[in-house]
PDB file of N, CA and C in Angstrom:
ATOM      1  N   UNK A   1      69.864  51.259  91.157  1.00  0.00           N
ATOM      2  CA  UNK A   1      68.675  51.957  90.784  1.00  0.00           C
ATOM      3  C   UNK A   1      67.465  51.067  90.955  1.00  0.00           C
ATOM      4  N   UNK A   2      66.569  51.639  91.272  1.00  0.00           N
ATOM      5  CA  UNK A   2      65.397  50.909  91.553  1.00  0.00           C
ATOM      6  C   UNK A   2      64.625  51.193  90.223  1.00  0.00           C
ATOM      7  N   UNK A   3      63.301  50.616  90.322  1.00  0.00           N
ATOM      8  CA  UNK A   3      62.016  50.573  89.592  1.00  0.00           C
ATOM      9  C   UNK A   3      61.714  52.228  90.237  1.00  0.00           C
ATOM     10  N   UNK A   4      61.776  53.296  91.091  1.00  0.00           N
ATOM     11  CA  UNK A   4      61.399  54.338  91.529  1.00  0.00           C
ATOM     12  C   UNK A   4      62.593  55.491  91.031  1.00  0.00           C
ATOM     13  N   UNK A   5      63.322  54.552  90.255  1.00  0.00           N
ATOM     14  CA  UNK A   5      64.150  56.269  89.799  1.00  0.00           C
ATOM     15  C   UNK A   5      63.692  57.049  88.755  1.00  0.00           C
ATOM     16  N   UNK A   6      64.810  58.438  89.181  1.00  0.00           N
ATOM     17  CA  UNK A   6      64.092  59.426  87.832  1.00  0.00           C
ATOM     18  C   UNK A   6      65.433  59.568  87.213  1.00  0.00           C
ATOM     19  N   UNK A   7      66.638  59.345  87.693  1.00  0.00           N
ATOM     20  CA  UNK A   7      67.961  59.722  86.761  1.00  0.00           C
ATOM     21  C   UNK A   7      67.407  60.138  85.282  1.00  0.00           C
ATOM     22  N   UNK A   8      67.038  59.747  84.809  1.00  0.00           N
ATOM     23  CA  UNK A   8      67.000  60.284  83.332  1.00  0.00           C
ATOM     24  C   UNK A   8      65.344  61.669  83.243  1.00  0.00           C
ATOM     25  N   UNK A   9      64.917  61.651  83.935  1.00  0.00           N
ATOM     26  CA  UNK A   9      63.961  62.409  83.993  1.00  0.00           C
ATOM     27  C   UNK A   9      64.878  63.519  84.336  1.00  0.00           C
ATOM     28  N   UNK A  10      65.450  63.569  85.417  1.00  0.00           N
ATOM     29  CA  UNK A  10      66.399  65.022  85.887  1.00  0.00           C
ATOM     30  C   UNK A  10      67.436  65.357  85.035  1.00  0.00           C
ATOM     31  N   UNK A  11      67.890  64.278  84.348  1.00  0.00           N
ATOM     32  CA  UNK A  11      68.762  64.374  83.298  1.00  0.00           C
ATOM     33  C   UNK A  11      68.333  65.373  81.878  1.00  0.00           C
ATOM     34  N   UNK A  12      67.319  64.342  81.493  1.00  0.00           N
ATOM     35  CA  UNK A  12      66.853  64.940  80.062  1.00  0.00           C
ATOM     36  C   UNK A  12      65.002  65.182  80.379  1.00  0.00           C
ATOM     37  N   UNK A  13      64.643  64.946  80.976  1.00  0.00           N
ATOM     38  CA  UNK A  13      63.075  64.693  81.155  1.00  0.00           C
ATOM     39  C   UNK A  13      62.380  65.894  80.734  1.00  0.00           C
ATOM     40  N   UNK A  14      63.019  67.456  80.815  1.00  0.00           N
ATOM     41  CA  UNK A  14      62.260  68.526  80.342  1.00  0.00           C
ATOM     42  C   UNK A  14      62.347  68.798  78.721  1.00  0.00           C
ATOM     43  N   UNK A  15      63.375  68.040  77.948  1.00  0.00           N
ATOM     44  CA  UNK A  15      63.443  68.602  76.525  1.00  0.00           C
ATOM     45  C   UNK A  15      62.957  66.576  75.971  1.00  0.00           C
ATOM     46  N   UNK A  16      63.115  65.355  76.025  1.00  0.00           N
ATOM     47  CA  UNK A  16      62.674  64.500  76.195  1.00  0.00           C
ATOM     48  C   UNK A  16      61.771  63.158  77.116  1.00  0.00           C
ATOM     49  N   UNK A  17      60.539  63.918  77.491  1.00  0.00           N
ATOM     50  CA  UNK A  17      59.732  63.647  78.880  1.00  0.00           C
ATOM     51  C   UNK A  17      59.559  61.851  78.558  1.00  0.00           C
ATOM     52  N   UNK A  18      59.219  61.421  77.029  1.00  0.00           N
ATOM     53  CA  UNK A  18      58.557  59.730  76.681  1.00  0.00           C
ATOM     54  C   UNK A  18      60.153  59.103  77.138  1.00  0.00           C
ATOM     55  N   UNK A  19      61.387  59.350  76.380  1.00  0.00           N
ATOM     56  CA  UNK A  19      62.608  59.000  76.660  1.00  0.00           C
ATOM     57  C   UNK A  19      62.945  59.127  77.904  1.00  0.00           C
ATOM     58  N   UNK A  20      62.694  60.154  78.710  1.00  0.00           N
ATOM     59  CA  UNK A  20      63.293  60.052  80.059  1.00  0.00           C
ATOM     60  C   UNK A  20      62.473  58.611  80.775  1.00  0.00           C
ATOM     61  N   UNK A  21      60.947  58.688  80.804  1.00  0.00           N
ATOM     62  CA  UNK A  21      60.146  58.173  80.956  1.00  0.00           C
ATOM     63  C   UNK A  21      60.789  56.611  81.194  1.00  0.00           C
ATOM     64  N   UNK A  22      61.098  56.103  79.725  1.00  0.00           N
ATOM     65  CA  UNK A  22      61.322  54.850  79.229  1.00  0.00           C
ATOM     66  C   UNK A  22      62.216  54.137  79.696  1.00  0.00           C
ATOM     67  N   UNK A  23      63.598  55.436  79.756  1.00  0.00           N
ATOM     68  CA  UNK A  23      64.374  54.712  80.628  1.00  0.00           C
ATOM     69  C   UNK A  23      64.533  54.566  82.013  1.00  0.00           C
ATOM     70  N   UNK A  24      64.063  55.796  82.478  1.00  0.00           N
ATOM     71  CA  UNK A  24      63.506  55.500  84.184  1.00  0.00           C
ATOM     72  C   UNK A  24      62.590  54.028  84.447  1.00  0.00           C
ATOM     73  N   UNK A  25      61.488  53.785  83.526  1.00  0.00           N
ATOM     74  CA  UNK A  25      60.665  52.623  84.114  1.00  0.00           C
ATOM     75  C   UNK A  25      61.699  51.260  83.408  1.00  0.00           C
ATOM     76  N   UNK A  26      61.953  51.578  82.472  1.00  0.00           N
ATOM     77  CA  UNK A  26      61.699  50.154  81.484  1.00  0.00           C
ATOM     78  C   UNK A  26      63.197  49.427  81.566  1.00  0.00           C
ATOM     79  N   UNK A  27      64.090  50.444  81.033  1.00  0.00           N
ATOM     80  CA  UNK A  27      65.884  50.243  81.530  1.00  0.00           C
ATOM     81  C   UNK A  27      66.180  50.148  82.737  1.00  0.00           C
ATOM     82  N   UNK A  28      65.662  51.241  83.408  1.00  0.00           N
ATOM     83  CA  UNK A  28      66.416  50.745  84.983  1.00  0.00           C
ATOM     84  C   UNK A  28      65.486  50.740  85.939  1.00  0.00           C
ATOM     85  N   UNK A  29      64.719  50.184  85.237  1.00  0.00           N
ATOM     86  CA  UNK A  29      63.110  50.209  86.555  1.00  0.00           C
ATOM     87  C   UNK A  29      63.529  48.343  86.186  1.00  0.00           C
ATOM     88  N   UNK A  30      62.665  48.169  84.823  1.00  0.00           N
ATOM     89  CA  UNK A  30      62.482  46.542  84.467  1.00  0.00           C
ATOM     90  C   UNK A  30      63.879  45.932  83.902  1.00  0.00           C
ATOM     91  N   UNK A  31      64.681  46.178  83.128  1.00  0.00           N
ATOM     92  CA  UNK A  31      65.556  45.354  82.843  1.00  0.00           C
ATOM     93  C   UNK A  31      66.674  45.543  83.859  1.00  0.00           C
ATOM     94  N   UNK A  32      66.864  46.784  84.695  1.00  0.00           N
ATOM     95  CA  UNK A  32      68.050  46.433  85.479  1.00  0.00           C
ATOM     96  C   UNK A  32      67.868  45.854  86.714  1.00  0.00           C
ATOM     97  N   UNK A  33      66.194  44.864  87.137  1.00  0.00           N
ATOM     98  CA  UNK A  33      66.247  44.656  88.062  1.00  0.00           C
ATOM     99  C   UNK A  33      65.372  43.193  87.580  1.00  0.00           C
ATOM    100  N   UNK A  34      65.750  42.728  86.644  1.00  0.00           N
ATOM    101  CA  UNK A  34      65.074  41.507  86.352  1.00  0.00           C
ATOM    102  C   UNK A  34      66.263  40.697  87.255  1.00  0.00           C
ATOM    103  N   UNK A  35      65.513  39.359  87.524  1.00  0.00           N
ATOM    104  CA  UNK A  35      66.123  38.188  88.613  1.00  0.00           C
ATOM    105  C   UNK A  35      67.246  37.420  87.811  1.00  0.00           C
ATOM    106  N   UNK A  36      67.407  37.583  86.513  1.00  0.00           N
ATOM    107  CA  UNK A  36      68.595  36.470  86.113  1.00  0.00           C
ATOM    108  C   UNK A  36      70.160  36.924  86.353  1.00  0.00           C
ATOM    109  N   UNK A  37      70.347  38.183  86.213  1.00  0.00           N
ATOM    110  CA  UNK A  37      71.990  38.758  86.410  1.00  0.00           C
ATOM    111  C   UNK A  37      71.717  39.762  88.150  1.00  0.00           C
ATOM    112  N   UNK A  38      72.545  39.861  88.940  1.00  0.00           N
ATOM    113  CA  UNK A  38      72.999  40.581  89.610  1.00  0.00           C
ATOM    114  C   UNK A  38      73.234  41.767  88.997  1.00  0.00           C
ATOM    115  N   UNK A  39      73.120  43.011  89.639  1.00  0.00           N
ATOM    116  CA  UNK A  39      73.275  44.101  89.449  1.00  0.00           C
ATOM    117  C   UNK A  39      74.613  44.717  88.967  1.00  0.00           C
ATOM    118  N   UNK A  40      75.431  43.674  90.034  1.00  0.00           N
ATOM    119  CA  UNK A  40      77.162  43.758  90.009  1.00  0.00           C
ATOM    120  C   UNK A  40      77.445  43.169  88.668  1.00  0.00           C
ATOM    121  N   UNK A  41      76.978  42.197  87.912  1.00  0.00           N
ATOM    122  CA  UNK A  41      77.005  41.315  86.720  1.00  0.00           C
ATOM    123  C   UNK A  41      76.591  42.185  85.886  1.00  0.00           C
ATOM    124  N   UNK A  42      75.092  43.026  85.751  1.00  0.00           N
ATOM    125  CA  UNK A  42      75.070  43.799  85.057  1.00  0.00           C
ATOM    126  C   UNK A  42      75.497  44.930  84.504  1.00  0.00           C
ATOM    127  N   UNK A  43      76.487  45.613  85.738  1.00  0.00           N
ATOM    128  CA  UNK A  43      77.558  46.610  85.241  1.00  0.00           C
ATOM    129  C   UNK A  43      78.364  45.723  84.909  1.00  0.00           C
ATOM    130  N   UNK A  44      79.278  44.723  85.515  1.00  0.00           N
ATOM    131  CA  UNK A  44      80.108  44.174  84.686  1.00  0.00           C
ATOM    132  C   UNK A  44      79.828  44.393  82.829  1.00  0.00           C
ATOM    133  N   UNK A  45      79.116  43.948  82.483  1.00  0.00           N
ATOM    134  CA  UNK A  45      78.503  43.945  81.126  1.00  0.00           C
ATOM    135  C   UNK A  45      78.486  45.030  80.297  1.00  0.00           C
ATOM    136  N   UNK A  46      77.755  46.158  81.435  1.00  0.00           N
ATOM    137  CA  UNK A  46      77.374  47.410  80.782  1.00  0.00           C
ATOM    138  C   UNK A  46      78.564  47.686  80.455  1.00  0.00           C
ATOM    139  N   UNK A  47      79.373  47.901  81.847  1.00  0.00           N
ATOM    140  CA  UNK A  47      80.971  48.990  81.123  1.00  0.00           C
ATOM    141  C   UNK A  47      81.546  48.355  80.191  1.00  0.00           C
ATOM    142  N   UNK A  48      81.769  46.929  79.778  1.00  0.00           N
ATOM    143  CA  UNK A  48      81.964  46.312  79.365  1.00  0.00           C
ATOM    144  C   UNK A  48      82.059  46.931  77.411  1.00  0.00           C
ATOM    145  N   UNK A  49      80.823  46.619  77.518  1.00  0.00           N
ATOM    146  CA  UNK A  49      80.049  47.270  76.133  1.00  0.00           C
ATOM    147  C   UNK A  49      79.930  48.440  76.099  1.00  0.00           C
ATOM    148  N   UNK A  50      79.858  49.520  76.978  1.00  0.00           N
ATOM    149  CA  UNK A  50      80.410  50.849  76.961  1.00  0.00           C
ATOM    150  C   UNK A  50      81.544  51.425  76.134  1.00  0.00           C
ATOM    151  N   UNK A  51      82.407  50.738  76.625  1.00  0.00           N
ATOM    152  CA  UNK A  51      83.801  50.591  76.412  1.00  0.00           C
ATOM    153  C   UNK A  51      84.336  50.218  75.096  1.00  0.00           C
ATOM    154  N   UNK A  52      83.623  49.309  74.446  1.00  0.00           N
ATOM    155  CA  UNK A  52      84.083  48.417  73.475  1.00  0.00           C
ATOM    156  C   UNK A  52      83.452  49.197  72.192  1.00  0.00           C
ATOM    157  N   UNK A  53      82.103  49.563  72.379  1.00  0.00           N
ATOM    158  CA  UNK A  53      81.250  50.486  71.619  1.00  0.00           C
ATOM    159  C   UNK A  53      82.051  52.123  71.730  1.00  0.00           C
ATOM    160  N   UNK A  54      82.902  52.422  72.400  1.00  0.00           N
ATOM    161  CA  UNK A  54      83.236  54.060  72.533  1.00  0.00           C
ATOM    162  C   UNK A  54      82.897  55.058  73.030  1.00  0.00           C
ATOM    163  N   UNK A  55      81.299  54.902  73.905  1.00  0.00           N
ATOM    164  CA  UNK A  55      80.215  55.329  74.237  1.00  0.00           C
ATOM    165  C   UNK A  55      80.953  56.072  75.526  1.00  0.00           C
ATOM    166  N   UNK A  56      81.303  57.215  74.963  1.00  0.00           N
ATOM    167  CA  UNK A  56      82.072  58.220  76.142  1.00  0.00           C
ATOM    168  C   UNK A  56      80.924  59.196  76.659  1.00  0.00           C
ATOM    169  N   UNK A  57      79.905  59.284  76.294  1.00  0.00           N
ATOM    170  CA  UNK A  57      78.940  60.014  77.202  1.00  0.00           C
ATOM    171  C   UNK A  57      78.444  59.514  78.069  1.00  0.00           C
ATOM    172  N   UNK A  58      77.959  58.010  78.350  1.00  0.00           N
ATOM    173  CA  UNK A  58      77.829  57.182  78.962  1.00  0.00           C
ATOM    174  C   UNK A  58      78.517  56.335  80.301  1.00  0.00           C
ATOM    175  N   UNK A  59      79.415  56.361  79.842  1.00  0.00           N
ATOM    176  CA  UNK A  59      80.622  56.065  80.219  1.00  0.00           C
ATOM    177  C   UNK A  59      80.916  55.972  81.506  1.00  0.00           C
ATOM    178  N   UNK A  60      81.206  57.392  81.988  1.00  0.00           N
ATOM    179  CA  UNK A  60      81.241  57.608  83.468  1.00  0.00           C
ATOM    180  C   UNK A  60      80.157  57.571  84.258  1.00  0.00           C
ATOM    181  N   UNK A  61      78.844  57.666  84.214  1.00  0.00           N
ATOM    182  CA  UNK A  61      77.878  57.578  84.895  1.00  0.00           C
ATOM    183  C   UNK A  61      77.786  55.784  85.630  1.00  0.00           C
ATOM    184  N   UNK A  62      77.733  55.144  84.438  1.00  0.00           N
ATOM    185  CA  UNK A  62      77.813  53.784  84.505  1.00  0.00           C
ATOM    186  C   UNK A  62      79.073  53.505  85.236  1.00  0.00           C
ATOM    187  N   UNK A  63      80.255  54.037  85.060  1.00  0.00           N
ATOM    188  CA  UNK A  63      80.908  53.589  86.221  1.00  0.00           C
ATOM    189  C   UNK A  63      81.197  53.816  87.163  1.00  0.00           C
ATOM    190  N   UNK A  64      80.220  55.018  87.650  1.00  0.00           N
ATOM    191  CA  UNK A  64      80.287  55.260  89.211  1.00  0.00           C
ATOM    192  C   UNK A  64      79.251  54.021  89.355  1.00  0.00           C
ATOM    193  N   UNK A  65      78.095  53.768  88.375  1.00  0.00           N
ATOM    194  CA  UNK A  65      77.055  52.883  89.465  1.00  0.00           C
ATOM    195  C   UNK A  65      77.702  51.599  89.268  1.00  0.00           C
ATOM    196  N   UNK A  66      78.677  50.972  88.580  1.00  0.00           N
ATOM    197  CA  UNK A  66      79.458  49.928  88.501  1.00  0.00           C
ATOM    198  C   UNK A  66      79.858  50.237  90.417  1.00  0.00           C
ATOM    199  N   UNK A  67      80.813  50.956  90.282  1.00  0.00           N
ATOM    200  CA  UNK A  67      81.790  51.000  91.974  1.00  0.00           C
ATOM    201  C   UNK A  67      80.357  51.076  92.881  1.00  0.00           C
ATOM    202  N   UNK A  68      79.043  51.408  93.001  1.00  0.00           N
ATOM    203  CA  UNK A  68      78.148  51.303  93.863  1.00  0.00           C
ATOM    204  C   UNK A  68      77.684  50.394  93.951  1.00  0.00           C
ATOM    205  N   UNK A  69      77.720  49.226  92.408  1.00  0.00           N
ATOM    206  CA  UNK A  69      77.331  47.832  92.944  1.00  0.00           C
ATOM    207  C   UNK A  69      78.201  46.622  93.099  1.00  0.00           C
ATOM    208  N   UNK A  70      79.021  47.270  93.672  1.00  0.00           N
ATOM    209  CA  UNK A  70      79.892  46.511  94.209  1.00  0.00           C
ATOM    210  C   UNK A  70      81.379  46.034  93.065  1.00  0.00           C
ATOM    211  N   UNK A  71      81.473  46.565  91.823  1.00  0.00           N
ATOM    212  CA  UNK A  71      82.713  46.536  90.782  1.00  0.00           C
ATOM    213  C   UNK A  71      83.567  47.586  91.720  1.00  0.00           C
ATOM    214  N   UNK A  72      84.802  47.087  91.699  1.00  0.00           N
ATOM    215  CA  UNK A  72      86.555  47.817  92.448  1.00  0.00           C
ATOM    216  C   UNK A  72      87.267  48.307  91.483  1.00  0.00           C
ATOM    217  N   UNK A  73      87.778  49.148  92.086  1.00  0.00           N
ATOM    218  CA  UNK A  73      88.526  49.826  91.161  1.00  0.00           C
ATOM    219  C   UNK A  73      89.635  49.193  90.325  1.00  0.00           C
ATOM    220  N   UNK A  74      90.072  48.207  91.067  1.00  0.00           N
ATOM    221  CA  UNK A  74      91.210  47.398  89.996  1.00  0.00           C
ATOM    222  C   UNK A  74      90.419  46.320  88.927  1.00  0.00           C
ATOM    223  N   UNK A  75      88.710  46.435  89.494  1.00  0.00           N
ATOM    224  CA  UNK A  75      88.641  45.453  88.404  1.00  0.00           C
ATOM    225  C   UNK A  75      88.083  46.143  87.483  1.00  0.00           C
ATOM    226  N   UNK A  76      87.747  47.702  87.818  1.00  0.00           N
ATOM    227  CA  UNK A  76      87.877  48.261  86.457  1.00  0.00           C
ATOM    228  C   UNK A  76      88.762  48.419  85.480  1.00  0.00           C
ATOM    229  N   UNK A  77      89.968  48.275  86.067  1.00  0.00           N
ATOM    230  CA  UNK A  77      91.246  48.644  85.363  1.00  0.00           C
ATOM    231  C   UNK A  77      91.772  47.492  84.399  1.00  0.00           C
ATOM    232  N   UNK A  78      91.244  46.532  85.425  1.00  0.00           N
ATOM    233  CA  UNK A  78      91.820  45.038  84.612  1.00  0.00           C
ATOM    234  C   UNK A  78      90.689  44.936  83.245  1.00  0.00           C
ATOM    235  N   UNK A  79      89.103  45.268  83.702  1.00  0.00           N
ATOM    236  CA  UNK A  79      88.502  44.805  81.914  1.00  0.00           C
ATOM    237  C   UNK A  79      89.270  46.182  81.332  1.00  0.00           C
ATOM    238  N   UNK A  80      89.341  47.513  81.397  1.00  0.00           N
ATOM    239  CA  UNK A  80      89.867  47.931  80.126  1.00  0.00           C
ATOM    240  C   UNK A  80      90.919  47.793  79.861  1.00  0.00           C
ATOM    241  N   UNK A  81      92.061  47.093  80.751  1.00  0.00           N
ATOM    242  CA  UNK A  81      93.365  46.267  80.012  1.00  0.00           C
ATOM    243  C   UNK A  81      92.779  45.046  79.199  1.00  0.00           C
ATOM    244  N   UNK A  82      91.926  44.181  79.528  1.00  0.00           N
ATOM    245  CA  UNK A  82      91.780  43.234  79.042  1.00  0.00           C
ATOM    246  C   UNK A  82      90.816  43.288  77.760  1.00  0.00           C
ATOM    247  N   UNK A  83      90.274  44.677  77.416  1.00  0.00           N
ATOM    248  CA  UNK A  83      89.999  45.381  76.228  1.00  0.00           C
ATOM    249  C   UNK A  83      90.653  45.826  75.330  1.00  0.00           C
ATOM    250  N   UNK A  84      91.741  45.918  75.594  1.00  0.00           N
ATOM    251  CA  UNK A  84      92.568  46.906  74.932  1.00  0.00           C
ATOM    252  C   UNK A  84      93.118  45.666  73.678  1.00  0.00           C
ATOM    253  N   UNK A  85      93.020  44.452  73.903  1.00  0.00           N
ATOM    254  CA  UNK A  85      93.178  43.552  73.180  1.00  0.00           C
ATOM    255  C   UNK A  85      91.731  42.553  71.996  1.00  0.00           C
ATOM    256  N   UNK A  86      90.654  43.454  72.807  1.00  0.00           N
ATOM    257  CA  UNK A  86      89.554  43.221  71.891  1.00  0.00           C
ATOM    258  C   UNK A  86      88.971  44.294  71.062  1.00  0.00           C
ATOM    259  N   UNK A  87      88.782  45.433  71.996  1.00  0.00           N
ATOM    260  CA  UNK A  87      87.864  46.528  71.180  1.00  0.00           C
ATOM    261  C   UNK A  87      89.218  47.625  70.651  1.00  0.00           C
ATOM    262  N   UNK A  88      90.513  46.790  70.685  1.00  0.00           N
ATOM    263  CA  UNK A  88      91.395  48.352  70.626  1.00  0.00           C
ATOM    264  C   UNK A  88      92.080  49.338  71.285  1.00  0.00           C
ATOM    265  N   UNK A  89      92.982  49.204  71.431  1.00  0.00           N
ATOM    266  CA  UNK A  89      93.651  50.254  72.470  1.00  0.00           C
ATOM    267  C   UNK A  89      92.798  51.750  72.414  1.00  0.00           C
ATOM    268  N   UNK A  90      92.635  52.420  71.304  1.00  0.00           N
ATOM    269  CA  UNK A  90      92.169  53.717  71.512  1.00  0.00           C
ATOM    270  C   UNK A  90      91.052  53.689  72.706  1.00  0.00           C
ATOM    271  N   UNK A  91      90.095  52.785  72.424  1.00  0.00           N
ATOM    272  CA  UNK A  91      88.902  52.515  73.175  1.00  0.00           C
ATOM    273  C   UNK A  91      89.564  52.227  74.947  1.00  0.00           C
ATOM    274  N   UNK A  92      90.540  51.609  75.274  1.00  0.00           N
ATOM    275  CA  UNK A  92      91.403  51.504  76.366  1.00  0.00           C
ATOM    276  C   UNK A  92      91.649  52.317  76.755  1.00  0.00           C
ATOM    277  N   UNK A  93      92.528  53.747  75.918  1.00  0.00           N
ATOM    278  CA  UNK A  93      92.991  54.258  76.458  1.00  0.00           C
ATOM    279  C   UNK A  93      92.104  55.383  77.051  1.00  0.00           C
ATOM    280  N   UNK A  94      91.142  56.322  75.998  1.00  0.00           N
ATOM    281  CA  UNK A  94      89.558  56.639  76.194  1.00  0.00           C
ATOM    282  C   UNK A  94      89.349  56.247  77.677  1.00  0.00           C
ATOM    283  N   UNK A  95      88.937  54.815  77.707  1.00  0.00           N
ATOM    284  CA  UNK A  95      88.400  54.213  79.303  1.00  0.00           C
ATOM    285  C   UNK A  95      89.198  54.725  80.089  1.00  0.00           C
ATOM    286  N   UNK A  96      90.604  54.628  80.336  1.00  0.00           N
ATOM    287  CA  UNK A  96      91.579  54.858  81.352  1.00  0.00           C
ATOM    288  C   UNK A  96      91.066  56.528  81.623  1.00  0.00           C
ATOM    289  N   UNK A  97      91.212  57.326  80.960  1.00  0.00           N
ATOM    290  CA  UNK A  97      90.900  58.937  81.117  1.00  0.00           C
ATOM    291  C   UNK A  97      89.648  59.119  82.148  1.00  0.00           C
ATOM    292  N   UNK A  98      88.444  58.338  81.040  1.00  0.00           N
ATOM    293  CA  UNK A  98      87.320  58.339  82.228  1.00  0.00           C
ATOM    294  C   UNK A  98      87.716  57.897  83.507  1.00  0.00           C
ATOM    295  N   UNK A  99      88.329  56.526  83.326  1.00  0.00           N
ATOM    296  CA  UNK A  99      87.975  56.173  84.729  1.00  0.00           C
ATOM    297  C   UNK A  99      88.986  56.755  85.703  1.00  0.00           C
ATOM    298  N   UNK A 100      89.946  57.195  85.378  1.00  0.00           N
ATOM    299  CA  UNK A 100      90.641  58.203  86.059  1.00  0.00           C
ATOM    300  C   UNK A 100      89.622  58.938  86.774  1.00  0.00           C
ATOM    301  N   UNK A 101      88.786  59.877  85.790  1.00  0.00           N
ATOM    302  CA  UNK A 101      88.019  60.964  86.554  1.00  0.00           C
ATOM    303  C   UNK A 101      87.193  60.611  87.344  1.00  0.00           C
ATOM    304  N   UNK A 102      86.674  59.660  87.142  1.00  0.00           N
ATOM    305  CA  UNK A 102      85.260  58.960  87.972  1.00  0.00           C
ATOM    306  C   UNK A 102      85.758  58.910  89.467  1.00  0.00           C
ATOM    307  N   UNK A 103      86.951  57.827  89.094  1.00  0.00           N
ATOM    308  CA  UNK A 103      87.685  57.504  90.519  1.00  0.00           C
ATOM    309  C   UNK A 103      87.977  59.033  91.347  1.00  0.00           C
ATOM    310  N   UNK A 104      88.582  59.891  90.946  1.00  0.00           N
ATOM    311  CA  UNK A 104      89.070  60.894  90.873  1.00  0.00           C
ATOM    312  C   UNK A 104      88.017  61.975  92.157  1.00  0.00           C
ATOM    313  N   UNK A 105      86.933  61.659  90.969  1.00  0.00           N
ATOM    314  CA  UNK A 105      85.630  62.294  91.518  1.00  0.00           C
ATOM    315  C   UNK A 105      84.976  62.428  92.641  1.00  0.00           C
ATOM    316  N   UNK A 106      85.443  60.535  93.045  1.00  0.00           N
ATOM    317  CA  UNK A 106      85.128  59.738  94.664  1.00  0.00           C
ATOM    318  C   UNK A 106      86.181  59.711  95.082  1.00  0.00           C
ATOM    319  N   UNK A 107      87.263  60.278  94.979  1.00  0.00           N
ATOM    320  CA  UNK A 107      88.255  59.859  95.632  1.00  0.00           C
ATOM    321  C   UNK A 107      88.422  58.037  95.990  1.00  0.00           C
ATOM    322  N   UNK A 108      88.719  57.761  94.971  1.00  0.00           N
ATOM    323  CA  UNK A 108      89.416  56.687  94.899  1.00  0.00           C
ATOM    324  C   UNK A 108      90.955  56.310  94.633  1.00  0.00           C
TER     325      UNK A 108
END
């Protein structure tokens, strides 16, 4: 995502226009394109904490743009195995469903 997206404007932008707003410029305009993490690093992270937090609405969006910046499908598989020993299996198993579908979605 660039500093020029609207994802959240097309998303929510007609019933929350300041929120769509905020996160179009500020989340994935300015913080997802600041110079210290890679993009690929920064999904690393995101799904990461996605995952660990439970955040199933979230969830799949972030991990299609995980597989677009360059995260594979086995190394999705490996952090929510390698979750399943921090945030909890339920939260593991949750992930596995999504990422089933995601993959699923792209044919992966």
């Amino acid at each position: 995502m660039s500093s020029e997206s609207n994802v959240a404007k097309k998303a929510f932008g007609d019933i929350a226009p300041a929120l769509a707003d905020y996160t179009d410029k500020v989340l994935f305009g300015d913080v997802w394109e600041r110079p210290g993490l890679s993009r690929r690093d920064r999904s690393l992270v995101t799904i990461t904490s996605l995952i660990s937090l439970y955040r199933v609405n979230e969830l799949p969006f972030h991990l299609g743009e995980a597989l677009a910046n360059g995260v594979s499908k086995e190394e999705i598989i490996e952090i929510i195995t390698h979750l399943a020993f921090y945030s909890g299996w339920p939260t593991a198993n949750t992930a596995i469903s999504i990422a089933r579908r995601v993959f699923d979605d792209k044919d992966l």
